[in-house]
C-alpha atoms as a PDB file:
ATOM      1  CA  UNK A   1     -12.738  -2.174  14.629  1.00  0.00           C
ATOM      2  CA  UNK A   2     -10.365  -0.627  11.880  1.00  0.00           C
ATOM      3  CA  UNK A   3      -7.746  -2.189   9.691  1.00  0.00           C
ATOM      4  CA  UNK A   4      -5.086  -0.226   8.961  1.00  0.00           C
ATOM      5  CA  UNK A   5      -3.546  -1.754   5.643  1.00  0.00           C
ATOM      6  CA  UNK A   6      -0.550   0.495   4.830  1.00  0.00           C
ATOM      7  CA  UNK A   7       2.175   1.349   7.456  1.00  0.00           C
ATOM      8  CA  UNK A   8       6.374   0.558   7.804  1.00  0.00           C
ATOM      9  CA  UNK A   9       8.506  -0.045  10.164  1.00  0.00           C
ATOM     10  CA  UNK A  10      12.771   0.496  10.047  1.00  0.00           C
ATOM     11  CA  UNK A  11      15.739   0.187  11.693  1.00  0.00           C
ATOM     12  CA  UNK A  12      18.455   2.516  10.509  1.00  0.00           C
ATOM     13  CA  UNK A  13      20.762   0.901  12.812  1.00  0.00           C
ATOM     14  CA  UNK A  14      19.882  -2.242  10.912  1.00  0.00           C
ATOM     15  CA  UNK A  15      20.050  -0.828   7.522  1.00  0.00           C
ATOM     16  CA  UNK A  16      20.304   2.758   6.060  1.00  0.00           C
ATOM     17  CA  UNK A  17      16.822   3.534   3.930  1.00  0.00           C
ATOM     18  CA  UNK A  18      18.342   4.951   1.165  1.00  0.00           C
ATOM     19  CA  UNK A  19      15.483   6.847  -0.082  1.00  0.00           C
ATOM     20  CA  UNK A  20      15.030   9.089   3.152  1.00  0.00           C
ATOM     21  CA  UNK A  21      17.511  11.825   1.403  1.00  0.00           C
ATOM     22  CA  UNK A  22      16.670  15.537   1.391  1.00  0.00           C
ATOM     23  CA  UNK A  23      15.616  18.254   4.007  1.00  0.00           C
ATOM     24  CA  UNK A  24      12.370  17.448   3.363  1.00  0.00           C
ATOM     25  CA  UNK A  25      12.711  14.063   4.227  1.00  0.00           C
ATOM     26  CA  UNK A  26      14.889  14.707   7.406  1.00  0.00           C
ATOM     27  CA  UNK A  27      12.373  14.138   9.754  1.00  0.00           C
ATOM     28  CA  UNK A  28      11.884  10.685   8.874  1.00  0.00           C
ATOM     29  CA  UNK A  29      15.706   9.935   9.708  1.00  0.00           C
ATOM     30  CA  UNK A  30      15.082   7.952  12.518  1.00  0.00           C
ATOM     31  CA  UNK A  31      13.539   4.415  13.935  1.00  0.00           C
ATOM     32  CA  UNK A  32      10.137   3.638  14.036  1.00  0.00           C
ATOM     33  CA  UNK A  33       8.767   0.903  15.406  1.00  0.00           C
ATOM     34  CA  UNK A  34       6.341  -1.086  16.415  1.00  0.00           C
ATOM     35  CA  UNK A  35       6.228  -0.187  19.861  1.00  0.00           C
ATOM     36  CA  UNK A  36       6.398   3.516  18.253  1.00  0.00           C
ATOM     37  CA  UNK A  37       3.209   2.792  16.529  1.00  0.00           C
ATOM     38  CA  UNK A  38       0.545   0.774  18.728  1.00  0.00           C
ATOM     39  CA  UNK A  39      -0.797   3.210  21.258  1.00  0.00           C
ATOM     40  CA  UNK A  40      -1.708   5.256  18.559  1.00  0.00           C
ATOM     41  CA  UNK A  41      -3.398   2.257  16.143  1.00  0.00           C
ATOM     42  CA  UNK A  42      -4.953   1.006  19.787  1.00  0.00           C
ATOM     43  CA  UNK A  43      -6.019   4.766  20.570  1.00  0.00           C
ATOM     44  CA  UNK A  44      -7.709   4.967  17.216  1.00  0.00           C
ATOM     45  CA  UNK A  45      -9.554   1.714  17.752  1.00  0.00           C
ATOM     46  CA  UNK A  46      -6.708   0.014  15.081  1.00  0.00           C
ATOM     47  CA  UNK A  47      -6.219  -3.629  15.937  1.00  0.00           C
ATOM     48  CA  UNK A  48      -5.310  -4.856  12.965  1.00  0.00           C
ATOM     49  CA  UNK A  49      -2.699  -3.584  10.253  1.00  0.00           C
ATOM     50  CA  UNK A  50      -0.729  -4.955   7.106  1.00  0.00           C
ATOM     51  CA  UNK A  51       2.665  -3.670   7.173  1.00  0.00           C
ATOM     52  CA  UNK A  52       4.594  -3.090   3.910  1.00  0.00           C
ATOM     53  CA  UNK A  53       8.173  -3.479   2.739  1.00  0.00           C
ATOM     54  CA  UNK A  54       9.746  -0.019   2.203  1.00  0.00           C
ATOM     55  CA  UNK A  55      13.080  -0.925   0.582  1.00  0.00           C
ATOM     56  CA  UNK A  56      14.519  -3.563  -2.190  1.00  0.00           C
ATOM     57  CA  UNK A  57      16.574  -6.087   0.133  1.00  0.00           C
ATOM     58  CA  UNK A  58      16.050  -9.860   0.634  1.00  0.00           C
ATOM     59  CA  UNK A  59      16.696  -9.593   4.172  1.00  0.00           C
ATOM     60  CA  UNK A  60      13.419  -7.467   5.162  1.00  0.00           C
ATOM     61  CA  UNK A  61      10.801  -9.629   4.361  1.00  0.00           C
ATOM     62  CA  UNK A  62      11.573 -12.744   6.707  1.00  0.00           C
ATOM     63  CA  UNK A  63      12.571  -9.765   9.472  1.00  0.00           C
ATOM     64  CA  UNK A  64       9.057  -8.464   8.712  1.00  0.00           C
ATOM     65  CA  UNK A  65       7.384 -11.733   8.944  1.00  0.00           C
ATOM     66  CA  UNK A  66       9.134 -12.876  12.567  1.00  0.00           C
ATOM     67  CA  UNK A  67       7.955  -8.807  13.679  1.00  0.00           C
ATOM     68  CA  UNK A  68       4.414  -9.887  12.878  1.00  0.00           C
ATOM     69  CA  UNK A  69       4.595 -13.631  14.440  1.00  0.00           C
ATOM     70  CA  UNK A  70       5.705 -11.841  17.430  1.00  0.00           C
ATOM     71  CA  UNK A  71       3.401  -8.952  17.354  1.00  0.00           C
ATOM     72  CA  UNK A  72      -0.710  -9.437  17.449  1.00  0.00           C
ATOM     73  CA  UNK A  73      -1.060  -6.142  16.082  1.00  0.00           C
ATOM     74  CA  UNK A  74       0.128  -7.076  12.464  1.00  0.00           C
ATOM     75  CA  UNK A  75      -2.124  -9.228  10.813  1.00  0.00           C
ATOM     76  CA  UNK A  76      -0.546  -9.374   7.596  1.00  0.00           C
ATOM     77  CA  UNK A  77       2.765  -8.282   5.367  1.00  0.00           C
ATOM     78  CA  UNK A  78       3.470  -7.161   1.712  1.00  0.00           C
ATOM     79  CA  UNK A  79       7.143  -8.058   1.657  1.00  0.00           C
ATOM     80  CA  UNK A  80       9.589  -7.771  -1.229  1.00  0.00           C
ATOM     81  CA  UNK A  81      11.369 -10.090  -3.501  1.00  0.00           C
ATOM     82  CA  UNK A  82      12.911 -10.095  -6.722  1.00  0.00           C
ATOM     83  CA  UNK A  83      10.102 -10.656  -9.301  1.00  0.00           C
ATOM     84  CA  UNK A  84      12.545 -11.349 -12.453  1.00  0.00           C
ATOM     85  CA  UNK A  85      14.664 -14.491 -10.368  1.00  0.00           C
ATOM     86  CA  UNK A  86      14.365 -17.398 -12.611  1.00  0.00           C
ATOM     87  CA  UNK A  87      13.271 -19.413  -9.040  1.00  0.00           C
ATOM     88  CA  UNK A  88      10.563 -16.919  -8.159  1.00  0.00           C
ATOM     89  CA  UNK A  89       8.396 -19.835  -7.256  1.00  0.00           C
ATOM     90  CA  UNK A  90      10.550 -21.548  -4.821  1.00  0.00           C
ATOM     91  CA  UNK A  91      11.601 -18.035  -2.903  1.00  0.00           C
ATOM     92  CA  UNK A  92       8.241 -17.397  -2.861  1.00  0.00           C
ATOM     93  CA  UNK A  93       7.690 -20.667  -1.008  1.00  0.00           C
ATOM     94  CA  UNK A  94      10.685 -20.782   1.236  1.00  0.00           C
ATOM     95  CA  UNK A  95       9.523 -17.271   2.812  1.00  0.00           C
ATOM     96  CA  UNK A  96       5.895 -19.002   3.813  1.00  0.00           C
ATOM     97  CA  UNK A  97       7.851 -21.240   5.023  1.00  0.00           C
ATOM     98  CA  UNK A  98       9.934 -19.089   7.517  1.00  0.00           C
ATOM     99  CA  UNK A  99       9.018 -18.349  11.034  1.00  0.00           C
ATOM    100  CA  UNK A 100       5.827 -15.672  10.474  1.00  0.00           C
ATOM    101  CA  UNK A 101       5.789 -17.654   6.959  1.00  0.00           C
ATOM    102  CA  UNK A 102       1.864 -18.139   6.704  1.00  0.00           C
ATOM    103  CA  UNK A 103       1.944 -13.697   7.386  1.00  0.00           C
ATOM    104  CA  UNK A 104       2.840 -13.152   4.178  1.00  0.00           C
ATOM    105  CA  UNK A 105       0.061 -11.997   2.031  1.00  0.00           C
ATOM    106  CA  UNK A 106       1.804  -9.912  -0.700  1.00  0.00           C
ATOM    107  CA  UNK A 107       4.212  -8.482  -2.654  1.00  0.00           C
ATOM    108  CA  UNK A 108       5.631  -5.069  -3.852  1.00  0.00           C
ATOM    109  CA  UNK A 109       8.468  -3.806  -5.853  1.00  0.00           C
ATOM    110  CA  UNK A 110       8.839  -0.018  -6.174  1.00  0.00           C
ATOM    111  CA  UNK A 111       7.681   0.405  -9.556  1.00  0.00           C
ATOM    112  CA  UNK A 112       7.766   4.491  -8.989  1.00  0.00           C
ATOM    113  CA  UNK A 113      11.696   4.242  -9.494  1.00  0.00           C
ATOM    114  CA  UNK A 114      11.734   1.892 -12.463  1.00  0.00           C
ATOM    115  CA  UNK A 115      12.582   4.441 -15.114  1.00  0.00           C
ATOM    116  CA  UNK A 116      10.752   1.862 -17.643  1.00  0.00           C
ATOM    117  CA  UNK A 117       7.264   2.855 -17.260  1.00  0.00           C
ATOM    118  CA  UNK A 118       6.278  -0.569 -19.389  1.00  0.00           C
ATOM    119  CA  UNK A 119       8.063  -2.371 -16.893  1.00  0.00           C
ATOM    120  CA  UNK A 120       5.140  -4.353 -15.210  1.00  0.00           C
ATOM    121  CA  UNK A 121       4.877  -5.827 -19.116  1.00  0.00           C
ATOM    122  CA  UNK A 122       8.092  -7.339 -19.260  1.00  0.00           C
ATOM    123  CA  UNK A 123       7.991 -10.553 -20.103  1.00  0.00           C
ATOM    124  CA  UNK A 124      10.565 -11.658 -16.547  1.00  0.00           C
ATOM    125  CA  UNK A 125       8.245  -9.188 -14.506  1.00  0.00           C
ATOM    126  CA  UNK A 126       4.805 -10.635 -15.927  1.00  0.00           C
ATOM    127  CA  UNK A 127       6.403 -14.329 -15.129  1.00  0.00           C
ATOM    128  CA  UNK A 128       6.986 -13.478 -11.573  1.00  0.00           C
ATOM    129  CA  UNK A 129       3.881 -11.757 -11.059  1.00  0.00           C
ATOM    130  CA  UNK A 130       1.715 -14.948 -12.120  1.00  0.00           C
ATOM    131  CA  UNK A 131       4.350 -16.922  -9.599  1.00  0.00           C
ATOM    132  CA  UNK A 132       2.699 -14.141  -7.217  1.00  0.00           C
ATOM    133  CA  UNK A 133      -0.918 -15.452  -8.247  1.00  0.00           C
ATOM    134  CA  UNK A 134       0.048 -19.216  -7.748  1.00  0.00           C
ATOM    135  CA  UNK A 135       1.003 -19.014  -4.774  1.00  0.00           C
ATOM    136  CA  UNK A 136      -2.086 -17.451  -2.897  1.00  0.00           C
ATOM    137  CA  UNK A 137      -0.611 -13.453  -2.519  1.00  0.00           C
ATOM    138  CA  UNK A 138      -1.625 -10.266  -4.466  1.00  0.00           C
ATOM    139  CA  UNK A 139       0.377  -7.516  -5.821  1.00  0.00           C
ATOM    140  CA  UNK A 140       0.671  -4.281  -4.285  1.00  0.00           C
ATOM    141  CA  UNK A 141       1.444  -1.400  -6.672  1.00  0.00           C
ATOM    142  CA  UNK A 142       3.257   1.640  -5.439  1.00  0.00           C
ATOM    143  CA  UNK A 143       3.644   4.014  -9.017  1.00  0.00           C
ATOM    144  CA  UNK A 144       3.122   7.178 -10.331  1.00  0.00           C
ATOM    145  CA  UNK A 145       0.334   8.347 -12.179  1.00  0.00           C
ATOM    146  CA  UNK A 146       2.121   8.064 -15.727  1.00  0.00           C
ATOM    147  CA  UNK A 147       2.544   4.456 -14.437  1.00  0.00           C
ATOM    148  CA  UNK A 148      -0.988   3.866 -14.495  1.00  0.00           C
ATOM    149  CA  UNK A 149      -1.779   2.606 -18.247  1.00  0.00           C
ATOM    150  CA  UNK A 150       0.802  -0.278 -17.943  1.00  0.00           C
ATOM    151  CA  UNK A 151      -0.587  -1.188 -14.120  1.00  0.00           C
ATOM    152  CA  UNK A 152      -3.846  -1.594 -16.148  1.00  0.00           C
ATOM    153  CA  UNK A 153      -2.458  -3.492 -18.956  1.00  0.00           C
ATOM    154  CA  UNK A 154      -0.772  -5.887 -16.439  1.00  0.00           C
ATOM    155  CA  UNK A 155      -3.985  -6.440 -14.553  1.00  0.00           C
ATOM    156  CA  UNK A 156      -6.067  -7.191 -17.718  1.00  0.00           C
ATOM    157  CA  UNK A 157      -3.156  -9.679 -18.773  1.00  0.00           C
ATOM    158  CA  UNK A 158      -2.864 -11.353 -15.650  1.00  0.00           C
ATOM    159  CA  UNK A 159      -6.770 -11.849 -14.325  1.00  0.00           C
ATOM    160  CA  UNK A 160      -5.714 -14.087 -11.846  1.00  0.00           C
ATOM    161  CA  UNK A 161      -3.628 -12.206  -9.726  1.00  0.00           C
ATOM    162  CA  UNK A 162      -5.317  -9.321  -7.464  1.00  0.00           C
ATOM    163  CA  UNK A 163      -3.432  -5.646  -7.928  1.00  0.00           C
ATOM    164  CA  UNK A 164      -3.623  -3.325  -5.063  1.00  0.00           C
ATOM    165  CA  UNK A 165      -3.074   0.170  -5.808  1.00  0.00           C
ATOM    166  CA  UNK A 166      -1.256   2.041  -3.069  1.00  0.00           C
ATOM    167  CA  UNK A 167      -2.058   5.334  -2.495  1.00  0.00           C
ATOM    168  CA  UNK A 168      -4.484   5.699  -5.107  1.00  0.00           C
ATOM    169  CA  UNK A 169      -1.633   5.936  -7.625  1.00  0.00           C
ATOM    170  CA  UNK A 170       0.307   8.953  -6.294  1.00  0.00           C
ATOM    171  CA  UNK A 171      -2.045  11.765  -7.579  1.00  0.00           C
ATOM    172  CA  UNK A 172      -1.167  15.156  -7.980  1.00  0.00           C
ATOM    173  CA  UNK A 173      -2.445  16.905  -5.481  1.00  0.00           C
ATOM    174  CA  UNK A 174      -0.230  19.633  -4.415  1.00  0.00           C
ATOM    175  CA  UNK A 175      -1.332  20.985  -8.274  1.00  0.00           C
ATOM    176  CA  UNK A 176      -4.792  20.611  -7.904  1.00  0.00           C
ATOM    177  CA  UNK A 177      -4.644  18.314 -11.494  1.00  0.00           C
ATOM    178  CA  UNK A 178      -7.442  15.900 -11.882  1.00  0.00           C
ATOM    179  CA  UNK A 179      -6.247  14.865 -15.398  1.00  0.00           C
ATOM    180  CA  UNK A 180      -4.820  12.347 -16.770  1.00  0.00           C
ATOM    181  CA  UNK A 181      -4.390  10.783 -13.501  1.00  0.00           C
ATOM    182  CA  UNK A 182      -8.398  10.286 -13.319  1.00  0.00           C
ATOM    183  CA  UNK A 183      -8.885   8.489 -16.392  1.00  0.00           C
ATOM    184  CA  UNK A 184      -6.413   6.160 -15.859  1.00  0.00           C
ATOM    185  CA  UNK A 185      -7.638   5.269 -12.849  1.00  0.00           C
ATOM    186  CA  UNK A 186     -11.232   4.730 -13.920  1.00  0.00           C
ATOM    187  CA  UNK A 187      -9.713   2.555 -16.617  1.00  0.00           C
ATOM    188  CA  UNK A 188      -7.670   0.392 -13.751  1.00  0.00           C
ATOM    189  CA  UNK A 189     -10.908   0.409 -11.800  1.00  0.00           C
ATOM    190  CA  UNK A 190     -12.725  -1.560 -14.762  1.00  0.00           C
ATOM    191  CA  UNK A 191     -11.072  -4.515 -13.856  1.00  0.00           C
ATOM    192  CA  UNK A 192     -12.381  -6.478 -11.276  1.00  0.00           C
ATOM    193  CA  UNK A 193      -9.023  -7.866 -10.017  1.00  0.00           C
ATOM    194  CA  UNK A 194      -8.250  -4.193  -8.839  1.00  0.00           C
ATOM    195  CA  UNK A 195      -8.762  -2.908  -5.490  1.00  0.00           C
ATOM    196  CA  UNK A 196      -6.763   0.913  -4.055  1.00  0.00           C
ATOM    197  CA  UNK A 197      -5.759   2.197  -0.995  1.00  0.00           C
ATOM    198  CA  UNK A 198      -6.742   5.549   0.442  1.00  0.00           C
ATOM    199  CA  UNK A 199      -3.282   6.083   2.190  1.00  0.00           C
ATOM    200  CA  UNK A 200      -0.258   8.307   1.709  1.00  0.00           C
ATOM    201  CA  UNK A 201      -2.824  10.777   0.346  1.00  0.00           C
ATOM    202  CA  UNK A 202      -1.654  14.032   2.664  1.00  0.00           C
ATOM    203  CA  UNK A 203       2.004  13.912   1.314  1.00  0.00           C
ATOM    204  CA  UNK A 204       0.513  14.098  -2.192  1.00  0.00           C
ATOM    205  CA  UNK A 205      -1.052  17.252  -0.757  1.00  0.00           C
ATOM    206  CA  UNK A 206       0.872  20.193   0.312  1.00  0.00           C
ATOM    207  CA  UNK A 207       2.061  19.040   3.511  1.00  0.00           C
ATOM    208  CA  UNK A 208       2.290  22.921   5.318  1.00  0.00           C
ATOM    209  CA  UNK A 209      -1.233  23.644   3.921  1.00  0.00           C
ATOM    210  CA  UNK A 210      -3.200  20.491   3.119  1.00  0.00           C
ATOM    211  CA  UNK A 211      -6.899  20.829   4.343  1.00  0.00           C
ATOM    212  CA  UNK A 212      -9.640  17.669   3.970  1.00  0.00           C
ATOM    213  CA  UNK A 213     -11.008  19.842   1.000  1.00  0.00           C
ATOM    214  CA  UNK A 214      -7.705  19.441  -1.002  1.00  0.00           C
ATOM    215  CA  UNK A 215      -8.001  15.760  -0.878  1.00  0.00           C
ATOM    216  CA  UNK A 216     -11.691  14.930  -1.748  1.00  0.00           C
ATOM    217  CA  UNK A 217     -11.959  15.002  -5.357  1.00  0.00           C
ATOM    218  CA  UNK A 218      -9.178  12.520  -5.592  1.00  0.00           C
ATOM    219  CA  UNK A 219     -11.410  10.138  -3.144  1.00  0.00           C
ATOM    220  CA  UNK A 220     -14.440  11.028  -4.773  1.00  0.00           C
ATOM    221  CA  UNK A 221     -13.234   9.691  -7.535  1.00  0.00           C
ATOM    222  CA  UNK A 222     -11.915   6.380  -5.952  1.00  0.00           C
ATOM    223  CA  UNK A 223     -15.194   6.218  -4.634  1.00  0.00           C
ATOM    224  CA  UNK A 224     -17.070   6.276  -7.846  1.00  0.00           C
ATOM    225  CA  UNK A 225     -14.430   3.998  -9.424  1.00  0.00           C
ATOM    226  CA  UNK A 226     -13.388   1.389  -6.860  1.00  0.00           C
ATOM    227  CA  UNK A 227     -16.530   1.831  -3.860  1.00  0.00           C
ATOM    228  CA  UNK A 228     -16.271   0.434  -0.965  1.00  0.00           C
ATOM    229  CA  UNK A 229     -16.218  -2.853  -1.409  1.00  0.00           C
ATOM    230  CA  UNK A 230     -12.797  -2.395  -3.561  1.00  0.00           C
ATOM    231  CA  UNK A 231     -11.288   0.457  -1.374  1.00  0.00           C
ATOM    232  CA  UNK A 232      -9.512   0.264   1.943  1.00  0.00           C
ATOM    233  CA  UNK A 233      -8.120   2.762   4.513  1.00  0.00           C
ATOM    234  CA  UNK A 234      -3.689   3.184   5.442  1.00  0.00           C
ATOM    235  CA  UNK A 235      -2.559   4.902   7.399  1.00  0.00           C
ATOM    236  CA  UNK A 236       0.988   4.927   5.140  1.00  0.00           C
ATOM    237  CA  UNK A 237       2.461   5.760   8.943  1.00  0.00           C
ATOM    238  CA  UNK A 238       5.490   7.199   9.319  1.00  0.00           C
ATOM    239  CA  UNK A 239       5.570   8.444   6.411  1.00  0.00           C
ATOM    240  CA  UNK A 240       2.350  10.531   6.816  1.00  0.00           C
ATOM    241  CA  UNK A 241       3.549  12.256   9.889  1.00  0.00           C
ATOM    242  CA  UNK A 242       5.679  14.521   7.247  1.00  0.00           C
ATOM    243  CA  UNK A 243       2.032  15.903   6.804  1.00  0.00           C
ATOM    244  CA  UNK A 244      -0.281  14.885   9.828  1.00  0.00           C
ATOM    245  CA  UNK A 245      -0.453  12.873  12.921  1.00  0.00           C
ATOM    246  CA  UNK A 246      -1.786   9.450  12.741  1.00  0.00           C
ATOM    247  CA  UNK A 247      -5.212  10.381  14.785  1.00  0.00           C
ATOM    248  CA  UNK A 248      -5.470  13.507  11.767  1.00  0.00           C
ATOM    249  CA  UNK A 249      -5.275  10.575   8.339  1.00  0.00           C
ATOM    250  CA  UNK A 250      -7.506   8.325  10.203  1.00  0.00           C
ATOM    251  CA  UNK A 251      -9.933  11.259  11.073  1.00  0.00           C
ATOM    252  CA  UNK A 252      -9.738  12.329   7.495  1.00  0.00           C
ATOM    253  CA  UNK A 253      -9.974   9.591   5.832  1.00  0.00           C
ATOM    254  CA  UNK A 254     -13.615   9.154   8.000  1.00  0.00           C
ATOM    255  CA  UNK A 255     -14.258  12.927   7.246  1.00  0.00           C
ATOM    256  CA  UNK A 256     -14.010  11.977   3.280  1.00  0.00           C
ATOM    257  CA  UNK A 257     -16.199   8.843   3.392  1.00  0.00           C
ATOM    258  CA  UNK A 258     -18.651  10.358   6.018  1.00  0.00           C
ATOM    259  CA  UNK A 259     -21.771  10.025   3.128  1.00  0.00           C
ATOM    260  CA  UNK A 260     -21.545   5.948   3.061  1.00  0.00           C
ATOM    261  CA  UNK A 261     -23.922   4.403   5.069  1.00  0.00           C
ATOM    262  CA  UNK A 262     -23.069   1.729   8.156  1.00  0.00           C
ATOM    263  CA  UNK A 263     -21.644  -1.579   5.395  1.00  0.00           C
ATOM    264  CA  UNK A 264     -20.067   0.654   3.186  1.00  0.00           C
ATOM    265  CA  UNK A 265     -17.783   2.109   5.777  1.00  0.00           C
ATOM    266  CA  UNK A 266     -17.208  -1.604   7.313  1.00  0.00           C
ATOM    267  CA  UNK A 267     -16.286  -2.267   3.905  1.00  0.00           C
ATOM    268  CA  UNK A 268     -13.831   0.039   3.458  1.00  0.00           C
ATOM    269  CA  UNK A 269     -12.147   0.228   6.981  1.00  0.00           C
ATOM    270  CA  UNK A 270     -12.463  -3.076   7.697  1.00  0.00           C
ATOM    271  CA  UNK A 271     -13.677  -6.113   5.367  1.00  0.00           C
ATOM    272  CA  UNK A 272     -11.740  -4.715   1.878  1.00  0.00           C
ATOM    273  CA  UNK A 273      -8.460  -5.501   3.639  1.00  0.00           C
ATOM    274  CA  UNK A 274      -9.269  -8.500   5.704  1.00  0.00           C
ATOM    275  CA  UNK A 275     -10.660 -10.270   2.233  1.00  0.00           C
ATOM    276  CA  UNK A 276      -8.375  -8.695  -0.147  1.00  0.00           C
ATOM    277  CA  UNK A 277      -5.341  -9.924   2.378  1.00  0.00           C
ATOM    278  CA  UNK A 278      -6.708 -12.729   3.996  1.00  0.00           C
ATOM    279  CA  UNK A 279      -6.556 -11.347   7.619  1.00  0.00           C
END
């Protein structure tokens, strides 16, 4: 049994995503769904999976939430709402309230295109983000390795509130750099309100060229940081077909942590996301 903790869904005949831009990106310029998506979670012995907002409106979290009431393959969702609203606490309530309501487990906001990187220590941001606390949810964190120091900062100022770190911060992999984005990291990892995803890790690579051995001092050092116990797998499907098929980040991902024994694999496949998330 594996929980999948990172993957999206869209529509673009329900809304454009305005970050799919770019020849690069072009392949990604279409639906995927959650019929796309479950014979290849079931295949890979996937029954469970958190799905994550991918784009700043109000309207996709409560279409999120009624996908997973109406779909036993999502156990949980990371939706989005505005973090600086004066009513944060009420909006937060209203959507556990909604039909799929009691689904809701977090929330995100793309930090990576805040061109503040202090932003998580605003004053409006840190407000919302203990309304996050209060009301049961944790805080996924999708930024960039500069971003790092003030994700840190936040979670030392706000010990009540549990920070997942997507994609293990974004590092730069394509470059082969292990610096700064490694000490950072280790100093997020300190805190024990901190847990990271190892997901969206073969777009970081090169996607034409990427081989297991590109990727494994970035999850050795998770590893070392984080363990188990704090680390879970996602798949960060579609995105990660730019770079592999789901069957190839799953089989990685197991390739990378092959050296735990039987409870520290659980842990990290399985019983980091279903505690962290409440599954």
């Amino acid at each position: 049994m594996t929980v999948d903790a990172h993957h999206h869904v869209w529509d673009l005949t329900v809304r454009d995503q305005d970050w799919i831009s770019g020849p690069e990106l072009q392949p990604l310029r279409r639906n995927f769904t959650l019929t796309d998506l479950e014979p290849e979670a079931r295949a890979a012995g996937v029954d469970r999976t958190v799905l994550v907002q991918t784009i700043t409106v109000p309207e996709e979290t409560p279409e999120f939430l009624a996908l997973a009431a109406g779909h036993d393959l999502v156990a949980g969702v990371v939706g989005w709402t505005d973090l600086t609203r004066p009513d944060i606490a009420e909006e937060l309530a209203r959507l556990r309230e909604l039909p799929g309501g009691p689904f809701l487990k977090g929330i995100r906001h793309q930090v990576q295109a805040e061109p503040d990187p202090q932003w998580l220590l605003r004053s409006d941001v840190q407000r919302g983000l203990a309304a996050v606390a209060a009301a049961g949810l944790v805080h996924d964190l999708v930024v960039l390795p500069h971003q790092l120091p003030a994700c840190a900062e936040a979670a030392a100022s706000l010990p009540q509130l549990t920070f997942v770190l997507d994609h293990l911060g974004k590092p730069p992999i394509a470059s082969g750099e292990h610096e700064p984005w490694a000490t950072a990291l280790r100093t997020l990892a300190a805190l024990p309100n901190t847990v990271a995803k190892l997901s969206g890790l073969v777009t970081e690579a090169d996607p034409a060229s990427w081989t297991p051995a590109d990727l494994r001092p970035y999850t050795d050092t998770a590893l070392e940081t984080f363990g188990p116990d704090r680390l879970m797998f996602g798949s960060d499907w579609p995105v990660c077909t730019l770079a592999a098929t789901y069957d190839q980040v799953l089989a990685t991902a197991e390739e990378l942590t092959g050296r735990l024994d039987t409870s520290e694999r659980t842990a990290l496949f399985t019983g980091t996301a279903t505690r962290v998330y409440g599954l």
